[in-house]
N, C-alpha and C. Protein backbone atom coordinates (compact mmCIF):
# COMPACT_ATOMS: atom_id res chain seq x y z
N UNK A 1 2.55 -4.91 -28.63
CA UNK A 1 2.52 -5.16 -27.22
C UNK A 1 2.16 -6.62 -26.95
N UNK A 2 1.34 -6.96 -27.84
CA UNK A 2 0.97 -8.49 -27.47
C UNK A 2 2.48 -9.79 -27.78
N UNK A 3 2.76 -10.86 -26.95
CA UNK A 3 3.75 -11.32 -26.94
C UNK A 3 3.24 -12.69 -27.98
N UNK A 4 4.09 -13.10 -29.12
CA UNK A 4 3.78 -13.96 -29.70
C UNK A 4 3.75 -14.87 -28.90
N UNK A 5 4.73 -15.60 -28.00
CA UNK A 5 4.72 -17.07 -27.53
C UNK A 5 3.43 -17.16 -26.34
N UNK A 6 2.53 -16.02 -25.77
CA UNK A 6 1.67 -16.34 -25.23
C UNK A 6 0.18 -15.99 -26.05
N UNK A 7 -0.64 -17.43 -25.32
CA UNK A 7 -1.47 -17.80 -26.39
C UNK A 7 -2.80 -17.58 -25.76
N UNK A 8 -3.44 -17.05 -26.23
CA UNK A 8 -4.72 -16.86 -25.19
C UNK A 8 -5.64 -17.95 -25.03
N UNK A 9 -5.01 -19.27 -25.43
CA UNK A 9 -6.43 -19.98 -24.94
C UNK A 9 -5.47 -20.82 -24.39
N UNK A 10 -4.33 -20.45 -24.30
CA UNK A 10 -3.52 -21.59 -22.70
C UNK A 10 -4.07 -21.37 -21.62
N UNK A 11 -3.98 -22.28 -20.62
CA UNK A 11 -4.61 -22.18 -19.75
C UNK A 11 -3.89 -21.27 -18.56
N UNK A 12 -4.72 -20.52 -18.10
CA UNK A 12 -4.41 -19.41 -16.94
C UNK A 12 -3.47 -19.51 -16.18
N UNK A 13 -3.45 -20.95 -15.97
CA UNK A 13 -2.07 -21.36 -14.57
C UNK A 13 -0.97 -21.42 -15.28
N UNK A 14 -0.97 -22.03 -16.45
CA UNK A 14 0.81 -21.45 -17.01
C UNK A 14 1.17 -20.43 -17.10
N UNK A 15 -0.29 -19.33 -18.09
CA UNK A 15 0.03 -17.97 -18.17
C UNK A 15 0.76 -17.57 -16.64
N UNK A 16 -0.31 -17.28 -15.53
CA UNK A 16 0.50 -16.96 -14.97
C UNK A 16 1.52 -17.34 -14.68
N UNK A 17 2.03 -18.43 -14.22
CA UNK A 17 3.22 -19.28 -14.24
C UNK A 17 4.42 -18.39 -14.85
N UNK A 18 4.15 -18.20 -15.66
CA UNK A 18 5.80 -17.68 -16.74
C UNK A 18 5.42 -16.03 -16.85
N UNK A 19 4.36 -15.66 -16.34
CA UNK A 19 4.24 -14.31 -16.13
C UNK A 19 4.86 -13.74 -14.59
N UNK A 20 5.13 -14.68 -13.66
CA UNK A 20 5.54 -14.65 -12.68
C UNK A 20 6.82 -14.69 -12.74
N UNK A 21 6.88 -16.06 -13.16
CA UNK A 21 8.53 -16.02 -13.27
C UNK A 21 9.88 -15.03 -14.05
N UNK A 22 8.98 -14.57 -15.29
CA UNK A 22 8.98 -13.33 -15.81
C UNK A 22 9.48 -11.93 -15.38
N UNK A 23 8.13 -11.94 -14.24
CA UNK A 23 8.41 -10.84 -13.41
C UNK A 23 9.46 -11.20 -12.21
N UNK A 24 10.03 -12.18 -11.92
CA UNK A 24 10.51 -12.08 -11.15
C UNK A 24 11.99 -12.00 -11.63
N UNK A 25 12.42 -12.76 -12.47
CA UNK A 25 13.71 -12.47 -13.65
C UNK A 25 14.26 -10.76 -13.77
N UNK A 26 13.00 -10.56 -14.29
CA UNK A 26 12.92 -8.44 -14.06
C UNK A 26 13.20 -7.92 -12.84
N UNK A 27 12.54 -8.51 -11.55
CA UNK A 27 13.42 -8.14 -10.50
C UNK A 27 14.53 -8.20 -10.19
N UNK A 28 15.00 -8.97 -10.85
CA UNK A 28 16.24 -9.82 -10.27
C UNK A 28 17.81 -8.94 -11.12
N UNK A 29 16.84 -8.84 -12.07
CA UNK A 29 18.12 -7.72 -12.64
C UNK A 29 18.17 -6.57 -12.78
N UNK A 30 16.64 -5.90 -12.62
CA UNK A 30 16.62 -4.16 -12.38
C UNK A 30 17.25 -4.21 -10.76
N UNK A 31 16.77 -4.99 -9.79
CA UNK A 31 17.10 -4.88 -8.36
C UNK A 31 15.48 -3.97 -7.68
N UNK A 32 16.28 -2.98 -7.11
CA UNK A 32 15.35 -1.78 -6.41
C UNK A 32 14.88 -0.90 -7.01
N UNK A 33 15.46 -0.95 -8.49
CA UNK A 33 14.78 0.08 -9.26
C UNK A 33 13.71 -0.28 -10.16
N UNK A 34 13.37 -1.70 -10.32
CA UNK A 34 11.85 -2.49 -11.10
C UNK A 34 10.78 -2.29 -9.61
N UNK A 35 9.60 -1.49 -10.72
CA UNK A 35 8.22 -0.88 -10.02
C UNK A 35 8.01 -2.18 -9.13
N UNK A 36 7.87 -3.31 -9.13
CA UNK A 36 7.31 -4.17 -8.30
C UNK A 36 8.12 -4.74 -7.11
N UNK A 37 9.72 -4.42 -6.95
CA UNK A 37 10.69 -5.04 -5.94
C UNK A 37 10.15 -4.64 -4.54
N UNK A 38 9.59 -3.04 -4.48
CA UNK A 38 9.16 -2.41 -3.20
C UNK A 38 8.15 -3.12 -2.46
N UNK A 39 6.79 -3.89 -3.60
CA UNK A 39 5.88 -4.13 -2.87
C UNK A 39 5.99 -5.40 -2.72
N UNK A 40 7.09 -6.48 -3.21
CA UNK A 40 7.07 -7.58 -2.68
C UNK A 40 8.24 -8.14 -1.70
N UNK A 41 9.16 -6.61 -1.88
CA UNK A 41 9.47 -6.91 -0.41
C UNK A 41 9.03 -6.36 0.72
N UNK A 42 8.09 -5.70 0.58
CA UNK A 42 6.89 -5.09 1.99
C UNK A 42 6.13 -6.38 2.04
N UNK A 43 5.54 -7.40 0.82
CA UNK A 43 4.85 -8.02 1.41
C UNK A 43 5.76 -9.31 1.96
N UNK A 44 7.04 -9.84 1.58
CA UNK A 44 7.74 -10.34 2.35
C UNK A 44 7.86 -10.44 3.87
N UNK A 45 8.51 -9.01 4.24
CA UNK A 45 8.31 -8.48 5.61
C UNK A 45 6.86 -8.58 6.42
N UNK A 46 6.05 -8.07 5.87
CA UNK A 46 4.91 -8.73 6.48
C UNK A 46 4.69 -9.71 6.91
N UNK A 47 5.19 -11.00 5.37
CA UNK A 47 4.61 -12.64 5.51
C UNK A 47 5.56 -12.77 7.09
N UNK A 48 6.58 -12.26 7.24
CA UNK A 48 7.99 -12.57 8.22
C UNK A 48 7.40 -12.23 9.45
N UNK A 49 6.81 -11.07 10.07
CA UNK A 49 6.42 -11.11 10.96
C UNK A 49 4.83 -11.42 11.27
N UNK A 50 4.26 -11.99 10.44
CA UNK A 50 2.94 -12.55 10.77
C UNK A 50 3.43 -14.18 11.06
N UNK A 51 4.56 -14.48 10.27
CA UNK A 51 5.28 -16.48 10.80
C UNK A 51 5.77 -16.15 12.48
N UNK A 52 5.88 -15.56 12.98
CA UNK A 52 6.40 -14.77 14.31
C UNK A 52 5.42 -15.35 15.31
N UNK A 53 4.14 -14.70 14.17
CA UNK A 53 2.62 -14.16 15.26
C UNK A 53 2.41 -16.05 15.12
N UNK A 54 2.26 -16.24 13.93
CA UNK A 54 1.71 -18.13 14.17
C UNK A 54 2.48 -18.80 14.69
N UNK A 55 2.26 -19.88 15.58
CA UNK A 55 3.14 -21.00 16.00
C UNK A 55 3.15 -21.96 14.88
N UNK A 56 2.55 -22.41 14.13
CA UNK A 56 2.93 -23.38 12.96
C UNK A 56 3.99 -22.49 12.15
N UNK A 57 4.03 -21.44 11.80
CA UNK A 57 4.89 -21.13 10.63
C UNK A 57 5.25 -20.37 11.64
N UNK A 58 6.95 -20.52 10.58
CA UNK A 58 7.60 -19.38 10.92
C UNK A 58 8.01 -18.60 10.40
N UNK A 59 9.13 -17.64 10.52
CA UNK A 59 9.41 -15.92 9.76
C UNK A 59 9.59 -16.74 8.19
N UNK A 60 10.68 -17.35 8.12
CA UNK A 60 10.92 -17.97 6.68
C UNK A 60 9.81 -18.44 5.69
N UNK A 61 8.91 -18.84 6.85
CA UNK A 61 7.79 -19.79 5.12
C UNK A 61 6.52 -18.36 5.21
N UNK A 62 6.53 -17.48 6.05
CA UNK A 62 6.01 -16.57 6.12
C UNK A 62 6.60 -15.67 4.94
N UNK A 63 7.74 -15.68 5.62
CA UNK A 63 8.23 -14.45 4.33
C UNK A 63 8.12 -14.95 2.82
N UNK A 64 8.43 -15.93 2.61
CA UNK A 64 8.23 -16.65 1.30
C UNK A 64 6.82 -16.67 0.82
N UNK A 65 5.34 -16.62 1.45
CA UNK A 65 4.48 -16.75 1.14
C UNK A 65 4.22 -15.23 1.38
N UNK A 66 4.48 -14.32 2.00
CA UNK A 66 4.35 -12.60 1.74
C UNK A 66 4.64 -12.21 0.38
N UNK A 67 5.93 -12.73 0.32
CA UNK A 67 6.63 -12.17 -1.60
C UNK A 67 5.81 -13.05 -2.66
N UNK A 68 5.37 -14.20 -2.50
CA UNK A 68 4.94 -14.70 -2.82
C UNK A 68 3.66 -14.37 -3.64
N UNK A 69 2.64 -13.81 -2.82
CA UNK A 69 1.23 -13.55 -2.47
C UNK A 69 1.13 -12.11 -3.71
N UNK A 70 2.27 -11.18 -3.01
CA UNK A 70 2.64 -10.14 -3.61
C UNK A 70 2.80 -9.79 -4.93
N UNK A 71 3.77 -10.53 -5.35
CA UNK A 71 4.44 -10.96 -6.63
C UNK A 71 3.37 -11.74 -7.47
N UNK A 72 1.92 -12.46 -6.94
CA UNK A 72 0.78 -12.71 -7.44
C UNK A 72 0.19 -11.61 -7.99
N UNK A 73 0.08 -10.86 -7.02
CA UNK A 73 -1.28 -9.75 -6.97
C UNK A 73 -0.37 -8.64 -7.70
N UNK A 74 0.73 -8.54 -8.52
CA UNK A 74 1.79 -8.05 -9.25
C UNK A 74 1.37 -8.24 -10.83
N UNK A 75 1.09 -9.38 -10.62
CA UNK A 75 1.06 -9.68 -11.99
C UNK A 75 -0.52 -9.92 -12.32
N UNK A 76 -1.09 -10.65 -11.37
CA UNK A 76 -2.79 -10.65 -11.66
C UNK A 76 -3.34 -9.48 -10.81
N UNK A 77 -3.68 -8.48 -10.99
CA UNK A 77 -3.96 -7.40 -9.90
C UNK A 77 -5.59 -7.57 -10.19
């Protein structure tokens, strides 16, 4: 289970880094059927209508920071 090319005394921000990107690769080709697509596009939708509720942001950098946030708390829970 353990992956040779990750190293445990790299530092955390790459790990996650390529654990993200990782997971998001996996989304990208299971689609709707990889366990994590549901909750980061709920938290998408969220980020989208909370950019609505702020006048600085809008639906777009909202939604991007919903999937975003999501797709964090995905991989570092």
């Amino acid at each position: 289970m353990d992956d040779p090319q990750k190293n445990p005394k790299d530092p955390i921000d790459s790990r996650i880094l390529s654990d993200a990107v990782e997971e998001a690769k996996a989304i990208g080709r299971e689609g709707m059927h990889h366990p994590s697509a549901k909750p980061v596009l709920t938290g998408a939708a969220i980020g989208a209508v909370a950019g609505f509720v702020l006048p600085v942001v809008g639906p777009i950098v909202g939604g991007i920071a919903g999937a975003g946030f999501m797709l964090y708390k995905r991989v570092r829970p």
